[in-house]
Protein backbone atom coordinates (compact mmCIF):
# COMPACT_ATOMS: atom_id res chain seq x y z
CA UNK A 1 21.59 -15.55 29.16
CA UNK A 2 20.71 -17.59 25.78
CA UNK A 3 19.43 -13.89 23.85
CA UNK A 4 22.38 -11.87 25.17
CA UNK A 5 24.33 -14.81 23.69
CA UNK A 6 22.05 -14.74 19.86
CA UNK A 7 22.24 -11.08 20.06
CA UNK A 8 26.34 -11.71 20.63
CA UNK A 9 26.24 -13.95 17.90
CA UNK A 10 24.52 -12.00 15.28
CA UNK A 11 26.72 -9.05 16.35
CA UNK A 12 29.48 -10.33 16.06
CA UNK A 13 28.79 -12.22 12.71
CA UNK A 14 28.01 -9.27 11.53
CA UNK A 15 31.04 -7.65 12.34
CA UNK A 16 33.50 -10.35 10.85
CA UNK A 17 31.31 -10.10 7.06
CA UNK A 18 31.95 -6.50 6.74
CA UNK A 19 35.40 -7.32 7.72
CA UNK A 20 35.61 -10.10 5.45
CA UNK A 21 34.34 -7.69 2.97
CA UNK A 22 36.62 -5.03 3.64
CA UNK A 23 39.20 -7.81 3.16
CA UNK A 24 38.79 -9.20 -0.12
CA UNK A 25 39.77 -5.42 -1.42
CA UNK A 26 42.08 -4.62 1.48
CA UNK A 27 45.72 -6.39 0.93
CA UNK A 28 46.31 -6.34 5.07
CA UNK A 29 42.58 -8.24 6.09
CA UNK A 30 41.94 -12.08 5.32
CA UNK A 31 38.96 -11.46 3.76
CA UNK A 32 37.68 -14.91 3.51
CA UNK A 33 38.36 -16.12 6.56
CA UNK A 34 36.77 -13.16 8.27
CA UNK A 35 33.34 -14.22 6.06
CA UNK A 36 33.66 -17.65 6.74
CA UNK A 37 33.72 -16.76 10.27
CA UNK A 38 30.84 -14.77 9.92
CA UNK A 39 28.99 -16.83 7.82
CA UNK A 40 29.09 -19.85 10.57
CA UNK A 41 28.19 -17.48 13.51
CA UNK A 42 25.09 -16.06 11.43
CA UNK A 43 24.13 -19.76 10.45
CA UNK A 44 23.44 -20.90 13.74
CA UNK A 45 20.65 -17.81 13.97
CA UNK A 46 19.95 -17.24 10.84
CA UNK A 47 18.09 -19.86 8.32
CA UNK A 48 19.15 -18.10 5.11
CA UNK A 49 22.57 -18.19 6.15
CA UNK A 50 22.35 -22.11 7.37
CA UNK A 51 21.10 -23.13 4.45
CA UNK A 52 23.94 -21.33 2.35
CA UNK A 53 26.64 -23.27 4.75
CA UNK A 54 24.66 -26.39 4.21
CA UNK A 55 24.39 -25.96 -0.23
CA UNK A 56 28.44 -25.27 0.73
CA UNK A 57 28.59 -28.32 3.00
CA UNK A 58 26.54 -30.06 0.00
CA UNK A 59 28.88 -28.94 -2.68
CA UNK A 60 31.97 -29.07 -0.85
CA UNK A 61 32.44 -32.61 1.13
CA UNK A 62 36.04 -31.89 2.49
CA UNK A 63 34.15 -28.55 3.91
CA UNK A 64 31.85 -30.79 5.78
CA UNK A 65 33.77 -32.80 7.06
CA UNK A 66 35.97 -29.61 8.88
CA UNK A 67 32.96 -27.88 9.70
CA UNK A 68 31.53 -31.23 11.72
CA UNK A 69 34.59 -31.16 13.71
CA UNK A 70 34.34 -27.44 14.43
CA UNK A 71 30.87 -27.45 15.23
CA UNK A 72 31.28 -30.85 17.50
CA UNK A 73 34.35 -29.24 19.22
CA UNK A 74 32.33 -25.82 19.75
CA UNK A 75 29.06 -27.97 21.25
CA UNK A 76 26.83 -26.76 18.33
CA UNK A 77 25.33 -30.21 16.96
CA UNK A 78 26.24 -32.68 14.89
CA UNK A 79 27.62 -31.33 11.29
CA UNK A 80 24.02 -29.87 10.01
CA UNK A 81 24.08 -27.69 13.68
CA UNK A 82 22.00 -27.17 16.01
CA UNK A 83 18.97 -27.59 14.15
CA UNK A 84 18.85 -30.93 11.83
CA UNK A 85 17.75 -29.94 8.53
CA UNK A 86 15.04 -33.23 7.16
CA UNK A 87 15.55 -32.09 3.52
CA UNK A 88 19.15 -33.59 3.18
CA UNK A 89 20.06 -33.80 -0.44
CA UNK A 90 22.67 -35.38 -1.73
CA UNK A 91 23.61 -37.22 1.20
């Protein structure tokens, strides 16, 4: 069940950035919350895109803070995910 579930995930993430794209030039889409949404479903499968939500998380501390809760509510980890990242800067 766990790779029908990535391959859901990366789908789907998928899915919302090219809406989230669409939306940023389309007046009717929210085009950032569609890529934000996409962003966190890619990050959970994709490195490159974890370690862009964590230089966010880094640069953004309110941002952390929601995205801990999110991820604790969905069962994901603590607020670096799934997979604890040892390089933390500027912690």
């Amino acid at each position: 069940m766990k790779p029908l579930l990535k391959i859901f995930r990366i789908t789907s993430g998928i899915l919302f950035l090219i809406l989230g794209f669409l939306g940023l030039f389309l007046p009717v889409l929210q085009g950032i919350l569609f890529l934000g949404t996409g962003l966190l479903l890619l990050s959970v499968d994709i490195p490159f895109f974890h370690r862009f939500v964590v230089r966010l998380e880094n640069r953004f501390p309110v941002l952390r803070e929601k995205l801990g809760a999110w991820r604790r509510r969905l069962g994901h980890g603590g607020e670096d995910g799934p997979d604890e990242n040892p390089q933390k800067t500027g912690r």
